[in-house]
Protein backbone atom coordinates (compact mmCIF):
# COMPACT_ATOMS: atom_id res chain seq x y z
CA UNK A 1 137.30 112.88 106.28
CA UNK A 2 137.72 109.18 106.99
CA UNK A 3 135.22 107.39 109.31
CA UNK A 4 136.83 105.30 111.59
CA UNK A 5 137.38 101.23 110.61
CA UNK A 6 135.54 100.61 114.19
CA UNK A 7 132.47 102.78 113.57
CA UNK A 8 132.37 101.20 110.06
CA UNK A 9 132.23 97.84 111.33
CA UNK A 10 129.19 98.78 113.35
CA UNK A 11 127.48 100.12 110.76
CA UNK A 12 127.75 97.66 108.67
CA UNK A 13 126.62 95.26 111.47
CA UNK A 14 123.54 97.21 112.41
CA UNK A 15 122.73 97.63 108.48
CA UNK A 16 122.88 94.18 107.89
CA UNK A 17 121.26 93.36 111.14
CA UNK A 18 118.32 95.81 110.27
CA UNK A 19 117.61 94.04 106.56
CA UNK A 20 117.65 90.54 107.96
CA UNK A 21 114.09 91.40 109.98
CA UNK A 22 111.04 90.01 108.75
CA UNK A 23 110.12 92.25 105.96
CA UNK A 24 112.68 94.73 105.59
CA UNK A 25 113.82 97.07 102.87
CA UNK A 26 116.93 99.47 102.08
CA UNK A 27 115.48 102.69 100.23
CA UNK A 28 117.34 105.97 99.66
CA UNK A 29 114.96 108.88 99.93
CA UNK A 30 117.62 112.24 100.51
CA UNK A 31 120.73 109.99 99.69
CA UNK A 32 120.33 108.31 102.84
CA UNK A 33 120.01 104.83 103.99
CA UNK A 34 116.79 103.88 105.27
CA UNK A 35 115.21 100.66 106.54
CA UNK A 36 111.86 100.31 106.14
CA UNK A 37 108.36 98.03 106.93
CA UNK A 38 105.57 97.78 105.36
CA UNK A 39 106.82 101.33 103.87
CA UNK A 40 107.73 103.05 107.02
CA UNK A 41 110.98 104.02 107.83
CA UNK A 42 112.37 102.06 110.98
CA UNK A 43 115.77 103.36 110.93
CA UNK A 44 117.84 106.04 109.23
CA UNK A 45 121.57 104.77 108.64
CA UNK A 46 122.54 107.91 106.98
CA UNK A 47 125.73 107.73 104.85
CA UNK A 48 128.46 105.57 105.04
CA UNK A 49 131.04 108.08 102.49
CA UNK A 50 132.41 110.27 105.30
CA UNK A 51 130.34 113.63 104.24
CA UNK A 52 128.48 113.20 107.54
CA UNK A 53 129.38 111.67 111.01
CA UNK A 54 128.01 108.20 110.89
CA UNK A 55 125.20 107.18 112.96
CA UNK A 56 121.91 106.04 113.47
CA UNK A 57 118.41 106.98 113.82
CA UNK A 58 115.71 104.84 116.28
CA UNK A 59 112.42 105.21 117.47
CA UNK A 60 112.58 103.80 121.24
CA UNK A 61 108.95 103.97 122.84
CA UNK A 62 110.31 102.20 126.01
CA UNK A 63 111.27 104.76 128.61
CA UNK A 64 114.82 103.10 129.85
CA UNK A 65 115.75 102.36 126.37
CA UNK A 66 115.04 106.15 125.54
CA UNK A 67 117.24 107.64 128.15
CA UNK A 68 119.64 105.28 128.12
CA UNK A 69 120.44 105.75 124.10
CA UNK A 70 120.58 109.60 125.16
CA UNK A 71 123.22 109.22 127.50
CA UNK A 72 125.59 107.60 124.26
CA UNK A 73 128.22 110.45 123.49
CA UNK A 74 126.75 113.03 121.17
CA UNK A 75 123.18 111.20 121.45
CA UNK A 76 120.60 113.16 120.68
CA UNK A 77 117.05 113.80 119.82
CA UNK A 78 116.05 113.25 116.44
CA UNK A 79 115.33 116.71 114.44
CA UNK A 80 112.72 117.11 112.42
CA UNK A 81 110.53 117.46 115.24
CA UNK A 82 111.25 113.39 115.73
CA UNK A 83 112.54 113.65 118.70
CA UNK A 84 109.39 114.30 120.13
CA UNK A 85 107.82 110.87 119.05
CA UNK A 86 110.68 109.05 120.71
CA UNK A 87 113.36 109.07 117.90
CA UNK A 88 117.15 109.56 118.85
CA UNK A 89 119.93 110.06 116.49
CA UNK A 90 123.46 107.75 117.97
CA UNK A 91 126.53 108.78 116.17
CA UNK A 92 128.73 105.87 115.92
CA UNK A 93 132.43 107.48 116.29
CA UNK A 94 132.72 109.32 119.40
CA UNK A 95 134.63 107.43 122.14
CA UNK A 96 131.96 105.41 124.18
CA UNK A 97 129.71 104.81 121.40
CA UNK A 98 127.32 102.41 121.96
CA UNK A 99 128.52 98.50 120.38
CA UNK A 100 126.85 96.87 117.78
CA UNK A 101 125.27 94.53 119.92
CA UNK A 102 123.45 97.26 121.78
CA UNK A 103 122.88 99.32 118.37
CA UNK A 104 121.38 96.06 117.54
CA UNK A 105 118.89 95.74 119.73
CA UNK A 106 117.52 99.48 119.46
CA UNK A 107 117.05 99.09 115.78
CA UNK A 108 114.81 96.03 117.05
CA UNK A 109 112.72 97.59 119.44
CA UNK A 110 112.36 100.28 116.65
CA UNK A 111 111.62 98.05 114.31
CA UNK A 112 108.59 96.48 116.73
CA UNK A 113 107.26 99.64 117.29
CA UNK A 114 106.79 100.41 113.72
CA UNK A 115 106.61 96.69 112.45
CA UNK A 116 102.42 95.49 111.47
CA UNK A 117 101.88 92.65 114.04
CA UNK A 118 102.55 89.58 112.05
CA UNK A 119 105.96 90.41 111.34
CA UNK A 120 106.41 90.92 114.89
CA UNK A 121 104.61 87.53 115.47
CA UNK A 122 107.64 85.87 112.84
CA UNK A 123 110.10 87.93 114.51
CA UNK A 124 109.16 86.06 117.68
CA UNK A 125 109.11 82.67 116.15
CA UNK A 126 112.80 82.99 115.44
């Protein structure tokens, strides 16, 4: 199945977005793109080949943030028993789908709540 050109284009964007923050790492644990720091995963990017519905994976600790990225078409709570810790999976394809810019700043406020202080601190000096 192809993934649509537009939800590509996202996904690159919040990919690339999520490896330029203080830090950051691309690992593939379960043949799935990760970003990690300091060894933690900060978001799950999943697969880009078309064998799954692309999407993401955040942690959002801030209440509106949380139910806002739930409302997103097909938004959902992380399994694993994530969801419970504030993690939402955001497919990328569905009509409505969240933009890049929004994506963008999830995978930030993910990235802060997982992120050790001083790369918060040069986060903030940016």
């Amino acid at each position: 199945m192809a993934v649509p050109k537009n939800a590509l284009k996202k996904w690159a964007k919040v990919r690339e977005f999520a490896l330029g923050l203080p830090g950051a790492t691309e690992e593939f644990p379960w043949s799935e793109s990760v970003a990690k720091v300091n060894k933690k995963v900060f978001v799950f990017l999943g697969v880009d080949d078309g064998s799954y519905p692309l999407g993401v994976t955040v942690k959002l600790t801030e209440e509106a943030a949380h139910a806002h990225a739930l409302t997103c078409p097909g938004a959902e709570p992380a399994g694993y028993g994530l969801g419970k810790s504030g993690w939402v999976r955001i497919p990328l394809e569905p009509t409505g789908a969240p933009g890049a810019e929004l994506l963008c700043d999830w995978v930030e406020e993910s990235y802060r709540a997982i992120a050790p202080k001083r790369l918060t601190a040069e986060l903030e000096g940016r």
